[in-house]
C-alpha atoms as a PDB file:
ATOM      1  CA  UNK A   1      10.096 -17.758 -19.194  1.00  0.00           C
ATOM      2  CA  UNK A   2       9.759 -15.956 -15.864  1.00  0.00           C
ATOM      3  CA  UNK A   3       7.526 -13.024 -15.452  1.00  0.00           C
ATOM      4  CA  UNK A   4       7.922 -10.715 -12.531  1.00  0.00           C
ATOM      5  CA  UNK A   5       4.871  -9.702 -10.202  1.00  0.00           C
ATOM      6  CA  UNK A   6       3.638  -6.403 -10.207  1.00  0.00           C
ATOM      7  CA  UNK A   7       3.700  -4.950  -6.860  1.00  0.00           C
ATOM      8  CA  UNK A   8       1.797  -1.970  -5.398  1.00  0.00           C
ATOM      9  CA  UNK A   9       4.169   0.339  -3.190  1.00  0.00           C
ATOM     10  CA  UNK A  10       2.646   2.817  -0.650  1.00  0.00           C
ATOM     11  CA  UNK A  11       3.152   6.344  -2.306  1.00  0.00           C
ATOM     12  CA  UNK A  12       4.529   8.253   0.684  1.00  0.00           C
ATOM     13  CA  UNK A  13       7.418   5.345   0.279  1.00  0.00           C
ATOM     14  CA  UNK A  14       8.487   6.697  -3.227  1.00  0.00           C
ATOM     15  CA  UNK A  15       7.375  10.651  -2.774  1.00  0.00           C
ATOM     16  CA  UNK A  16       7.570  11.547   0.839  1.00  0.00           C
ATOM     17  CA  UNK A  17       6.338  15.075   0.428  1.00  0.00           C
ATOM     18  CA  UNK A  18       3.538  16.088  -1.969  1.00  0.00           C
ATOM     19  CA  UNK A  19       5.415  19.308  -2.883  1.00  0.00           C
ATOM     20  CA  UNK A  20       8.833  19.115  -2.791  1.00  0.00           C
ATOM     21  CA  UNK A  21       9.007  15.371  -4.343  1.00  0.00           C
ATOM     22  CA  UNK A  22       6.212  14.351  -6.355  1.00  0.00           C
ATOM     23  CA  UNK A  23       5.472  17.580  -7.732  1.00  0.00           C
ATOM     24  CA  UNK A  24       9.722  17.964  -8.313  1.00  0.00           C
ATOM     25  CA  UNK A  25       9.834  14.692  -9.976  1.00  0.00           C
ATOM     26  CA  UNK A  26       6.385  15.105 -12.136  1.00  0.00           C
ATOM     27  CA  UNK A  27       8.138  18.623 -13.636  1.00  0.00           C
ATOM     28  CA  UNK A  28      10.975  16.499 -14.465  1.00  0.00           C
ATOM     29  CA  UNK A  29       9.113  13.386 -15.935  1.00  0.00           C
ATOM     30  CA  UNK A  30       6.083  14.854 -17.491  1.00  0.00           C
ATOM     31  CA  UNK A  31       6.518  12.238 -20.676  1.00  0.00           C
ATOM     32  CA  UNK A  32       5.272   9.706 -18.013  1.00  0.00           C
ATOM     33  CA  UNK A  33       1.733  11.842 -17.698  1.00  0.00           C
ATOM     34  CA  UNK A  34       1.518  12.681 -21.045  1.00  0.00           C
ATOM     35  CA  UNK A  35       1.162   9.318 -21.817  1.00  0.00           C
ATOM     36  CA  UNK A  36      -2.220   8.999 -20.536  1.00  0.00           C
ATOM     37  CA  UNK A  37      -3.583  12.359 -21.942  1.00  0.00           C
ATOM     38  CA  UNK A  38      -4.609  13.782 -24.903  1.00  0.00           C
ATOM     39  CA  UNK A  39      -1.798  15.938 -25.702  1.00  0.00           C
ATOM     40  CA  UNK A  40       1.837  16.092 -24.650  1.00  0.00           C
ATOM     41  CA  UNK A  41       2.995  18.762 -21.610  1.00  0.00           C
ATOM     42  CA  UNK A  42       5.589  20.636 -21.845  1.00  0.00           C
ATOM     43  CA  UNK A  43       6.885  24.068 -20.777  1.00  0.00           C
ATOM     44  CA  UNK A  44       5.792  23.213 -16.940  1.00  0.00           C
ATOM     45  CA  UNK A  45       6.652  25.201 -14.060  1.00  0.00           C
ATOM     46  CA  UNK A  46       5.638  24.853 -10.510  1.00  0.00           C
ATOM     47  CA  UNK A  47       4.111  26.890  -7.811  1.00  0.00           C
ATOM     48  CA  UNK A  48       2.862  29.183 -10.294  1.00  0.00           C
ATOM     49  CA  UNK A  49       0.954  32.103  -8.383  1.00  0.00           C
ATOM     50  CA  UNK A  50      -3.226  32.267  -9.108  1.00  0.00           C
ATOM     51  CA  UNK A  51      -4.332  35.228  -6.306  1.00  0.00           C
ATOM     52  CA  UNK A  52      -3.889  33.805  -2.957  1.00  0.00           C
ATOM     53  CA  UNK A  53      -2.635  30.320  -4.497  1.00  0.00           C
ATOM     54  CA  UNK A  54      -0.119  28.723  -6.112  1.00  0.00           C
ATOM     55  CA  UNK A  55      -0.694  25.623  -8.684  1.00  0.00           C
ATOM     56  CA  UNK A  56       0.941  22.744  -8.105  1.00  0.00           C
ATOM     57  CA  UNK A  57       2.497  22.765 -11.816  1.00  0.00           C
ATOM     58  CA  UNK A  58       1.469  24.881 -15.433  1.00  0.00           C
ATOM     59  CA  UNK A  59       2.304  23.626 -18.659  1.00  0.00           C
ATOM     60  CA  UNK A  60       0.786  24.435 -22.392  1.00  0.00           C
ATOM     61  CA  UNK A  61       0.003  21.614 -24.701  1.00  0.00           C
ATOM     62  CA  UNK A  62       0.910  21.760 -28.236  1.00  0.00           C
ATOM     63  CA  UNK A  63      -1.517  24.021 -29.125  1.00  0.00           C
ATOM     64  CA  UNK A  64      -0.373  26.641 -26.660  1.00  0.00           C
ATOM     65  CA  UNK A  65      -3.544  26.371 -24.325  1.00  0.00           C
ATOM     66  CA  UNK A  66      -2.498  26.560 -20.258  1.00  0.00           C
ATOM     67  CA  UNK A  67      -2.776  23.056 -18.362  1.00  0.00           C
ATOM     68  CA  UNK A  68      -3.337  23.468 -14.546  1.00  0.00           C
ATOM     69  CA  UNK A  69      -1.785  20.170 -12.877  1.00  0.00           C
ATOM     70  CA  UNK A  70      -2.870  19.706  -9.506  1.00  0.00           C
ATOM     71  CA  UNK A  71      -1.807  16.958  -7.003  1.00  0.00           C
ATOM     72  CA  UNK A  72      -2.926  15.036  -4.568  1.00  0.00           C
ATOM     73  CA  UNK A  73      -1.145  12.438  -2.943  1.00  0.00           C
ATOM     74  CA  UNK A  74      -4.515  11.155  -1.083  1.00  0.00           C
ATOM     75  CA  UNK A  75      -8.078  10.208  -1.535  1.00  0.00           C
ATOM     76  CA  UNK A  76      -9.939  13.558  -3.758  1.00  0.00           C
ATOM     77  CA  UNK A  77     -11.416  15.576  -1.591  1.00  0.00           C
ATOM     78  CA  UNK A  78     -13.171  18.766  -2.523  1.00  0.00           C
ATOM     79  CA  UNK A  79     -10.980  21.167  -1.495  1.00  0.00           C
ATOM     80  CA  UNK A  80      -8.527  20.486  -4.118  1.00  0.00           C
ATOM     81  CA  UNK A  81     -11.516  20.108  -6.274  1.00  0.00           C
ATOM     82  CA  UNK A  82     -12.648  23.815  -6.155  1.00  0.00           C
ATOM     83  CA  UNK A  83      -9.187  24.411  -5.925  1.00  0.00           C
ATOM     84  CA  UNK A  84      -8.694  23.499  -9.243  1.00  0.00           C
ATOM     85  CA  UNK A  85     -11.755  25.473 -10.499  1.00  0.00           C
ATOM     86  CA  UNK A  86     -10.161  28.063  -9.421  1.00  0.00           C
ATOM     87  CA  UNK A  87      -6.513  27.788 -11.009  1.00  0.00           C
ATOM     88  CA  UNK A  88      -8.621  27.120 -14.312  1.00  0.00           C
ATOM     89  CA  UNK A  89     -10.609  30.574 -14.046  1.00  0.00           C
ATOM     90  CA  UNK A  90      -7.821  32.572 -12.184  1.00  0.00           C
ATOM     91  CA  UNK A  91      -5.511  31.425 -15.106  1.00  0.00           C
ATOM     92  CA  UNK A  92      -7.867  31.301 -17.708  1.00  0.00           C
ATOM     93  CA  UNK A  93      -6.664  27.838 -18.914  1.00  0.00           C
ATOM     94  CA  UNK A  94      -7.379  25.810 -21.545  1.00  0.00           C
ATOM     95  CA  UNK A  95      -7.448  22.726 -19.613  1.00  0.00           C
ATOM     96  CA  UNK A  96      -7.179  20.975 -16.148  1.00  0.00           C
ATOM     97  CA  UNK A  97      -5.078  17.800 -14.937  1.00  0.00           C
ATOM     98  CA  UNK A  98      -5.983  16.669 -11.379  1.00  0.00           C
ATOM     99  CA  UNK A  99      -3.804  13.516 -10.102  1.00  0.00           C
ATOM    100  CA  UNK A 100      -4.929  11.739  -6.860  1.00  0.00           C
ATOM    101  CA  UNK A 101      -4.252   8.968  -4.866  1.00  0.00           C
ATOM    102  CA  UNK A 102      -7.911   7.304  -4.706  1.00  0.00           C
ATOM    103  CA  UNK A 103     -10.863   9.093  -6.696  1.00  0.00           C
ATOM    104  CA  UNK A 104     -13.625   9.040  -4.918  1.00  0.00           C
ATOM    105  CA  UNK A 105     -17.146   8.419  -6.971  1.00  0.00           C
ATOM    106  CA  UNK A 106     -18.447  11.773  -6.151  1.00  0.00           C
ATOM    107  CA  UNK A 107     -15.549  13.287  -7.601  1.00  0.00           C
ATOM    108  CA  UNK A 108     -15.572  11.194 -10.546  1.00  0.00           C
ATOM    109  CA  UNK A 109     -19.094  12.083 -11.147  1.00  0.00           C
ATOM    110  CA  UNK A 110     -18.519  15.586 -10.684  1.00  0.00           C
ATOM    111  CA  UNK A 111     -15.477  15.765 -13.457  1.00  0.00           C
ATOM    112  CA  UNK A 112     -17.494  13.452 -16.041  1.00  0.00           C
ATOM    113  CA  UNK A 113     -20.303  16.692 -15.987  1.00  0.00           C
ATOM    114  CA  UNK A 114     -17.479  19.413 -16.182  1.00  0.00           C
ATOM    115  CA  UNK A 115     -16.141  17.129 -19.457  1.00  0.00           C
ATOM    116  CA  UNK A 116     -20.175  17.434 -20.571  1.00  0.00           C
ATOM    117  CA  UNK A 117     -21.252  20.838 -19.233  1.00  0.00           C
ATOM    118  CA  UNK A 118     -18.245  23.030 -20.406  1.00  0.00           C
ATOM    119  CA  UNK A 119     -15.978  23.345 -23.242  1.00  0.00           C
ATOM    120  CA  UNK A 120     -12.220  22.706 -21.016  1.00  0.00           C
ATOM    121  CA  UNK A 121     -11.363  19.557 -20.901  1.00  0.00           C
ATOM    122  CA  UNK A 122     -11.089  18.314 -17.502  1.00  0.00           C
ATOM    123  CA  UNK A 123      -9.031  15.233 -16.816  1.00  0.00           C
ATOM    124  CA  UNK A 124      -9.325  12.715 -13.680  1.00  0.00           C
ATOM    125  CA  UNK A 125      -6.163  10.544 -13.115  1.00  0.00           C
ATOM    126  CA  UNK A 126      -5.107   8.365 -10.604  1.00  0.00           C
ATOM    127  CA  UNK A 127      -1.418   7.449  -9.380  1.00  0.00           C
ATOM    128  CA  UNK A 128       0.096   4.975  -8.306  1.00  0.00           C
ATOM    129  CA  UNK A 129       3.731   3.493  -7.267  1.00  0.00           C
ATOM    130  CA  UNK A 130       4.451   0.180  -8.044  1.00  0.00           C
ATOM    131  CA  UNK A 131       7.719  -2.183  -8.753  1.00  0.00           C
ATOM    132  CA  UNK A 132       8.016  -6.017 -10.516  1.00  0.00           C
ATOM    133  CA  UNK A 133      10.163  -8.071  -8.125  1.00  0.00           C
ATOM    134  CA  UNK A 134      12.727  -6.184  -6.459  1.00  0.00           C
ATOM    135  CA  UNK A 135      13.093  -3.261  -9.111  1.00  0.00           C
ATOM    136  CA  UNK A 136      12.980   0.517  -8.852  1.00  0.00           C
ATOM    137  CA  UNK A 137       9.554   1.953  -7.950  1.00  0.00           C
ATOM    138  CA  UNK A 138       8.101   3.588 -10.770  1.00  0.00           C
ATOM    139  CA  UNK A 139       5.069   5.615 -11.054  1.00  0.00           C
ATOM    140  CA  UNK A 140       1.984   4.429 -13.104  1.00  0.00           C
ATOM    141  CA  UNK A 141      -0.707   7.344 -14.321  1.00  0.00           C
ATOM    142  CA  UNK A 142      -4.177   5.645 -15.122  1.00  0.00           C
ATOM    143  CA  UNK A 143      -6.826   8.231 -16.606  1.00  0.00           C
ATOM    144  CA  UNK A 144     -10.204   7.721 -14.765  1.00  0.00           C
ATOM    145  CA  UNK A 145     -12.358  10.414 -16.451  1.00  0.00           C
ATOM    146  CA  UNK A 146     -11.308  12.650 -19.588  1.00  0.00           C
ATOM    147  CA  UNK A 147     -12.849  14.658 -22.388  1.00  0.00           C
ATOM    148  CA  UNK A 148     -14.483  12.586 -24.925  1.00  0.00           C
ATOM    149  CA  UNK A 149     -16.716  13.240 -28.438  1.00  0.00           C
ATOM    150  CA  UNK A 150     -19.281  10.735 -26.474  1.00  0.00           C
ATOM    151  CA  UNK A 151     -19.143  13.318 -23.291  1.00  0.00           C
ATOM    152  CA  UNK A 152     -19.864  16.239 -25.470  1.00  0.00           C
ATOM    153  CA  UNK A 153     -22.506  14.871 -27.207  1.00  0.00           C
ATOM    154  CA  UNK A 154     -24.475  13.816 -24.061  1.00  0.00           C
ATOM    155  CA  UNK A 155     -23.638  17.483 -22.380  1.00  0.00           C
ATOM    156  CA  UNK A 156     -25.258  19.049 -25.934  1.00  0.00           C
ATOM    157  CA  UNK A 157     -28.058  16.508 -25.733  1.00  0.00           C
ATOM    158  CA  UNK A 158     -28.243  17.797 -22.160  1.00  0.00           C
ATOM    159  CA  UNK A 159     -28.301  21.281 -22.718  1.00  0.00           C
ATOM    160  CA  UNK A 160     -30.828  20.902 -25.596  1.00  0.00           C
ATOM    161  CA  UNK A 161     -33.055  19.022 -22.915  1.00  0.00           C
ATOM    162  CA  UNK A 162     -32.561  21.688 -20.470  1.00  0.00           C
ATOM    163  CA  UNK A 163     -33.784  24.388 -23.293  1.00  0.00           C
ATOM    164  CA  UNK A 164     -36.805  22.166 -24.232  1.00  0.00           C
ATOM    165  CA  UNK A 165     -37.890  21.923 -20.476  1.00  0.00           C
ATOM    166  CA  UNK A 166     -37.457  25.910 -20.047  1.00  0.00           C
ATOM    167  CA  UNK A 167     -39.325  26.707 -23.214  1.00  0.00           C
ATOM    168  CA  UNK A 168     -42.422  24.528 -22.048  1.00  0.00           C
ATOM    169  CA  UNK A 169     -42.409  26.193 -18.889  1.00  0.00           C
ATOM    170  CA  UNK A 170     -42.950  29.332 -20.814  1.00  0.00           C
ATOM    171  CA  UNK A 171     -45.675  27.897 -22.934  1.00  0.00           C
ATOM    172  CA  UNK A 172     -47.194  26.005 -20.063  1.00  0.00           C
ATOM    173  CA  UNK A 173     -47.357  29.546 -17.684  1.00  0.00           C
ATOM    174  CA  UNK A 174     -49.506  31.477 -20.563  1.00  0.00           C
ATOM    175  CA  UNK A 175     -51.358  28.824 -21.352  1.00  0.00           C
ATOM    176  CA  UNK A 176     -52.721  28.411 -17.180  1.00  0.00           C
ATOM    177  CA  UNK A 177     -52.961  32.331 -17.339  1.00  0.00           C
ATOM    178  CA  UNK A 178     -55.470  32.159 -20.380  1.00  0.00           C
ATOM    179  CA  UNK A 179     -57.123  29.293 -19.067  1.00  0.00           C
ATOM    180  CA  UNK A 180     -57.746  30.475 -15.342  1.00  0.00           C
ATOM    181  CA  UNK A 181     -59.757  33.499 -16.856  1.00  0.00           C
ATOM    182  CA  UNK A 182     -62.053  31.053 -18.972  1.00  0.00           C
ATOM    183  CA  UNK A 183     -62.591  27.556 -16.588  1.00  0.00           C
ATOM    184  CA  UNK A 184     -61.080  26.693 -13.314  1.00  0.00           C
ATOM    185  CA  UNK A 185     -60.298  23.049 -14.531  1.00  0.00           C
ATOM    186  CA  UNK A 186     -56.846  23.535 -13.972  1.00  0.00           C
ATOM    187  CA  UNK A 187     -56.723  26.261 -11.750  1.00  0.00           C
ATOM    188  CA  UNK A 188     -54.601  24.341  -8.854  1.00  0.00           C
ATOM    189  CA  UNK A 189     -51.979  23.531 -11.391  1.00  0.00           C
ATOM    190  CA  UNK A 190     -48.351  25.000 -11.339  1.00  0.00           C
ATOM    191  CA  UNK A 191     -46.215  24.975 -15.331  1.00  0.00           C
ATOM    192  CA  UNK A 192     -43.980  22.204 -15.199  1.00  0.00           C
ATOM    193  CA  UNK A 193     -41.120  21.419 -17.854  1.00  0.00           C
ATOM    194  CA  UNK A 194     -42.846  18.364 -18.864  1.00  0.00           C
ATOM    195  CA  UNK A 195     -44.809  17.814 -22.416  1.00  0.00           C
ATOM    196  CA  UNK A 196     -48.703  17.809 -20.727  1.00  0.00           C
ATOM    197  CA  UNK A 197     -50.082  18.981 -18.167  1.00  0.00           C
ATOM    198  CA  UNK A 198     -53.314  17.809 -16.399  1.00  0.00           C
ATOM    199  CA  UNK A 199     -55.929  17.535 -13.322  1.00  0.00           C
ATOM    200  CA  UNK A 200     -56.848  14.118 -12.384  1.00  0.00           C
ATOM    201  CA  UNK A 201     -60.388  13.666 -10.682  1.00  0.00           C
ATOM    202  CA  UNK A 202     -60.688   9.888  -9.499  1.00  0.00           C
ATOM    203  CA  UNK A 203     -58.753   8.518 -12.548  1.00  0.00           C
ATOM    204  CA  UNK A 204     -59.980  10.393 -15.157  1.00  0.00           C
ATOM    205  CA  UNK A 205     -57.418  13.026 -16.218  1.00  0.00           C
ATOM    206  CA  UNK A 206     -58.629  15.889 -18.719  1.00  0.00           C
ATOM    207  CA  UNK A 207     -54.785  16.905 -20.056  1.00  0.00           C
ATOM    208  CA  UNK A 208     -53.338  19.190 -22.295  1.00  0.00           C
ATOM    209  CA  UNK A 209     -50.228  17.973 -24.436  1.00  0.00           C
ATOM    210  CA  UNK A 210     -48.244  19.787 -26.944  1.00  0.00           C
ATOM    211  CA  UNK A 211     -45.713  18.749 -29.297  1.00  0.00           C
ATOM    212  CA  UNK A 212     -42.858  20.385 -31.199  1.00  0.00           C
ATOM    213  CA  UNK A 213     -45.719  21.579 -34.141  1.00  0.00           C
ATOM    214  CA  UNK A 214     -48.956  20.153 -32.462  1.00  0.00           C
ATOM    215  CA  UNK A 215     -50.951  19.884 -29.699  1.00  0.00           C
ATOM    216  CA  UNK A 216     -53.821  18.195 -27.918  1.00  0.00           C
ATOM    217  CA  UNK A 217     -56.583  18.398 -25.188  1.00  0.00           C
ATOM    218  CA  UNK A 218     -57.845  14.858 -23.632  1.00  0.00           C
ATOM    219  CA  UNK A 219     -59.744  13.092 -21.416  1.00  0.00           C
ATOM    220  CA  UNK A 220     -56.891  10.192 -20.151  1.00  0.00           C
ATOM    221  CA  UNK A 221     -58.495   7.496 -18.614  1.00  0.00           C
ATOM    222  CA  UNK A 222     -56.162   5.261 -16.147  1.00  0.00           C
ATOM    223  CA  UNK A 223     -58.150   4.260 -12.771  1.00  0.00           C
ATOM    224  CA  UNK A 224     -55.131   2.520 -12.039  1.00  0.00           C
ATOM    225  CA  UNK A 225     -56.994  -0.994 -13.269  1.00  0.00           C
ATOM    226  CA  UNK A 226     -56.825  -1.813 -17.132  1.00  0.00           C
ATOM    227  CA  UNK A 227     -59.820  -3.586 -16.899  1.00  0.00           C
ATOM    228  CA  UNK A 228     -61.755  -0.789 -15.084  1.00  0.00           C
ATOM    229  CA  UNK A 229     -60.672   1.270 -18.013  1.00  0.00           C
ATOM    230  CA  UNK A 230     -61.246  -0.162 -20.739  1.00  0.00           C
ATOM    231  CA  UNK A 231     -65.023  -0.695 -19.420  1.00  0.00           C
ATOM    232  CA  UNK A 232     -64.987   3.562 -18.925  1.00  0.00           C
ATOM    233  CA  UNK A 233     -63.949   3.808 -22.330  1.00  0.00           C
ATOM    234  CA  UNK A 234     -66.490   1.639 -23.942  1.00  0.00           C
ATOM    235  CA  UNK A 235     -69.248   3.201 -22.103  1.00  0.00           C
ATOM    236  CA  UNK A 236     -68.246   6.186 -22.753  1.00  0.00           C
ATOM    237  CA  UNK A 237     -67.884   5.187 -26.338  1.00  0.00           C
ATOM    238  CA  UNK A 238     -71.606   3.637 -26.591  1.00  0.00           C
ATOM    239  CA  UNK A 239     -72.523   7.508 -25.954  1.00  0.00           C
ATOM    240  CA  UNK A 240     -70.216   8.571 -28.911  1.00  0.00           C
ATOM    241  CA  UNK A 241     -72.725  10.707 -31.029  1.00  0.00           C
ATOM    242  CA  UNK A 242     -73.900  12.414 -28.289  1.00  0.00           C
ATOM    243  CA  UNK A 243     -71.105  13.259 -27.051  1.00  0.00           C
ATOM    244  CA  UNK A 244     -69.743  14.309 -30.312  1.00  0.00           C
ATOM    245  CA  UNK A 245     -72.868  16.359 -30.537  1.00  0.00           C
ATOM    246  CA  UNK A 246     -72.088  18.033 -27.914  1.00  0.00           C
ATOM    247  CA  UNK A 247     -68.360  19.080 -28.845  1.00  0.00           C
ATOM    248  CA  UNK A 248     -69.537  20.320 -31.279  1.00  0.00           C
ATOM    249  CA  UNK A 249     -67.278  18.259 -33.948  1.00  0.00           C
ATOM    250  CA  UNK A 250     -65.546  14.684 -34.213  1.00  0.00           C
ATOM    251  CA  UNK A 251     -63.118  13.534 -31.609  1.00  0.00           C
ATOM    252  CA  UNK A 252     -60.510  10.670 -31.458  1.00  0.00           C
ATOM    253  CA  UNK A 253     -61.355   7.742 -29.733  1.00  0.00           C
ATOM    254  CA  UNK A 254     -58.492   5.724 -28.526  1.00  0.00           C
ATOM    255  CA  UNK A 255     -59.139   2.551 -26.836  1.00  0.00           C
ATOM    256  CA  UNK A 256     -55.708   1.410 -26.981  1.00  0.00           C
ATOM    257  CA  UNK A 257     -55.799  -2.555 -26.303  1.00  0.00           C
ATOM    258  CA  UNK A 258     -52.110  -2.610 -25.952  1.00  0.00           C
ATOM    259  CA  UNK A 259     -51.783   0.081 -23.155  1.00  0.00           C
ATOM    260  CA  UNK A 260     -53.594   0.080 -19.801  1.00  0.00           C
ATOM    261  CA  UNK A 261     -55.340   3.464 -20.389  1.00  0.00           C
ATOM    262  CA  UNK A 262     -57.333   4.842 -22.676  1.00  0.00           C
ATOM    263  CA  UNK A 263     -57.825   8.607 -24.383  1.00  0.00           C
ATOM    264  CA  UNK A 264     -60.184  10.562 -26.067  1.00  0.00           C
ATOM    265  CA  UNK A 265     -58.836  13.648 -27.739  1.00  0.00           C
ATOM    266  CA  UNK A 266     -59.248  16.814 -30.047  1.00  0.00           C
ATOM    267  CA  UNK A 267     -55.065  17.144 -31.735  1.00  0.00           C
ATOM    268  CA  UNK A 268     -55.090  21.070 -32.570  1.00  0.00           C
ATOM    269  CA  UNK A 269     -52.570  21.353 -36.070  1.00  0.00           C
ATOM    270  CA  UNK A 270     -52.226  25.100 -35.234  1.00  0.00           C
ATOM    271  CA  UNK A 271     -48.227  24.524 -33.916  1.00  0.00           C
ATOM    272  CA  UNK A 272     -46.458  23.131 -30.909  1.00  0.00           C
ATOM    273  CA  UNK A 273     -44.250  24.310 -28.462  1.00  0.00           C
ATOM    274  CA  UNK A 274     -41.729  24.748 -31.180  1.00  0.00           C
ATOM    275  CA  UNK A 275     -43.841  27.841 -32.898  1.00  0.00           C
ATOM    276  CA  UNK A 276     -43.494  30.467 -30.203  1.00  0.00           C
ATOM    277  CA  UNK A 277     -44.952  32.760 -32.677  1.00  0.00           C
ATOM    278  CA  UNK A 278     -48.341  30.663 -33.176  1.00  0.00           C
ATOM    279  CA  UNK A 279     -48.863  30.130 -28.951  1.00  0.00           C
ATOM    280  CA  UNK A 280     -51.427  33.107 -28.416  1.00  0.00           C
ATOM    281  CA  UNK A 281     -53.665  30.951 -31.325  1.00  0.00           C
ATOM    282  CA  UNK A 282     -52.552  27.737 -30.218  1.00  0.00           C
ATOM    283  CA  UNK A 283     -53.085  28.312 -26.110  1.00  0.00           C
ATOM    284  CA  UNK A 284     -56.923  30.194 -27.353  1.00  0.00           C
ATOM    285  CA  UNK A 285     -57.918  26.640 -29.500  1.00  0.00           C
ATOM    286  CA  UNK A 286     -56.539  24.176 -26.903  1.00  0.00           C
ATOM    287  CA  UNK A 287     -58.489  26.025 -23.983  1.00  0.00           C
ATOM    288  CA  UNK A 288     -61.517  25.839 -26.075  1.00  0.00           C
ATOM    289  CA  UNK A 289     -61.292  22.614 -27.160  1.00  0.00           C
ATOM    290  CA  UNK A 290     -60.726  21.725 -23.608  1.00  0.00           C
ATOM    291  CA  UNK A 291     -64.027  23.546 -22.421  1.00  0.00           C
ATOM    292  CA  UNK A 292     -66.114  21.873 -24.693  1.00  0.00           C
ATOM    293  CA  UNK A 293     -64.359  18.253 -24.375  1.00  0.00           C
ATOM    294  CA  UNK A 294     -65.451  18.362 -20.714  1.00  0.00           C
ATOM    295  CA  UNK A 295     -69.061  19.930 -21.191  1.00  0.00           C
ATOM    296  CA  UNK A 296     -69.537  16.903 -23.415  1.00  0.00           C
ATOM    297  CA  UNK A 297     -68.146  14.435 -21.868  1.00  0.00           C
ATOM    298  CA  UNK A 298     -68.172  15.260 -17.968  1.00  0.00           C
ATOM    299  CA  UNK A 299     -72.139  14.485 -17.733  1.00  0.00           C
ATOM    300  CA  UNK A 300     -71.248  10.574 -18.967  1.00  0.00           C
ATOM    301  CA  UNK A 301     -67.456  10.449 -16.332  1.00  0.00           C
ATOM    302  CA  UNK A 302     -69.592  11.443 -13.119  1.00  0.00           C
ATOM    303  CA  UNK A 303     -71.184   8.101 -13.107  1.00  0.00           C
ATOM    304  CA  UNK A 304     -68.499   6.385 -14.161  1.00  0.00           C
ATOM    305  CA  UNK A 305     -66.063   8.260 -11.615  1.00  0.00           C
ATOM    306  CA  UNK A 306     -68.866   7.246  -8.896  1.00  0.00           C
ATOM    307  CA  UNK A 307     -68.563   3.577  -9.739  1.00  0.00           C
ATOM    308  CA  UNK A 308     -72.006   3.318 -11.590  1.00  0.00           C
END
């Protein structure tokens, strides 16, 4: 049996104009596109008028929503790509088809985050014009980015990481405002998104962490040398009832053989960053327990710190 070769044809061969033949024959052969979408097209029109511009093509899919179809006989650029932002919002549609020659990576990036930031699908496809042997030229649609249950799920898991970040910022501003008018510890440090937030002095790191429903306050020790460390931490740990004395109340003492640092912490059950409502109670016990970790345990560091 003999099986032809597939042959790539140079698209301004098949469709010499964008406009008046691509865009004529896609109107007329829209089965061909639908085949790599999600839903079938039909209804199109072309040169439909959005303010000062005019889409390539409309459609609706069976649902009734508005497709945009824009065209691009060339490598994406992105003025077609904000031009088809803008046929999306000027239309209000309930979806987007952008066809191009060659997708460039940006571009591809850029329409995999529209599929997981908003809630219109957004599809990427690339054409191309090819024959077997000395057939017809035909056109062949390959989808490079579309909507997907996978790209929803990682823009929600996105979004929910974006909210996290924001709301620790919040808890992480009152807490440095109640702190600065009780030590100035931390007083060069800005609220970050992150989940702690601490001042390092040669290695030794006194940190506050909080949790969804907890939180902590903590000398971290990592010189950088696990060794170093762990000879800080047992020092430090010879001195435990004094130190504990001091405090005013039992600590955790966290060696941590596996790990290259060390920790020794208070964990304050009053909530996390979760319990918005329990912050003013929860930012006035961490700041305390952080004031009296380092009055215990700051006299024993300096040597340490200094090498002794």
């Amino acid at each position: 049996m003999t099986i032809g070769k597939i042959k790539r044809v140079p698209l301004r061969e098949v469709w010499k104009h964008e406009a008046h033949n691509f865009t004529t024959w896609l109107q007329e052969n829209t089965d061909a596109l639908s085949d790599v979408l999600d839903f079938t097209l039909s209804g199109v029109e072309r040169e439909r008028s959005a303010g000062d511009f005019n889409v390539d093509l409309v459609g609706e899919d069976e649902q009734g929503r508005t497709v945009v179809i824009e065209n691009q006989l060339e490598k994406s650029d992105h003025d077609h790509l904000g031009k088809v932002l803008t046929y999306l919002a000027a239309l209000d549609a309930g979806a987007a088809v952008w066809i191009v020659a060659r997708p460039r990576q940006e571009h591809i990036k850029a329409v995999t985050w529209l599929n997981e930031a908003t809630s219109t699908p957004f599809y990427l496809v690339q054409v191309e014009a090819i024959r077997i042997g000395e057939s017809l030229p035909a056109a062949l649609f390959t989808k490079i980015v579309g909507p997907s249950v996978e790209a929803r799920q990682a823009g929600q898991t996105k979004k929910d990481l974006d909210e996290r970040k924001q709301v620790r910022r919040g808890f992480w501003t009152q807490l440095l405002d109640h702190a600065k008018t009780k030590t100035k510890l931390h007083g060069s440090n800005s609220p970050g998104t992150a989940d702690f937030l601490g001042t390092t002095i040669g290695g030794f790191q006194w940190c506050y962490s909080v949790r969804k429903h907890d939180a902590q306050a903590e000398l971290y020790i990592d010189t950088g040398d696990g060794e170093r460390n762990l000879r800080a931490f047992d020092k430090l740990h010879e001195k435990k009832e004094k130190v504990e004395m001091a405090f005013g109340g039992p600590l955790e003492w966290q060696r941590l053989d596996s790990s290259r640092a060390c920790r020794i912490r208070q964990v304050v059950n009053v909530g996390g960053w979760l319990d918005e409502e329990k912050w003013p109670e929860l930012i006035e016990a961490l700041v305390e327990s952080m004031i009296r970790l380092e009055k215990a345990l700051e006299p024993h560091v300096k040597p340490l710190r200094q090498g002794a």
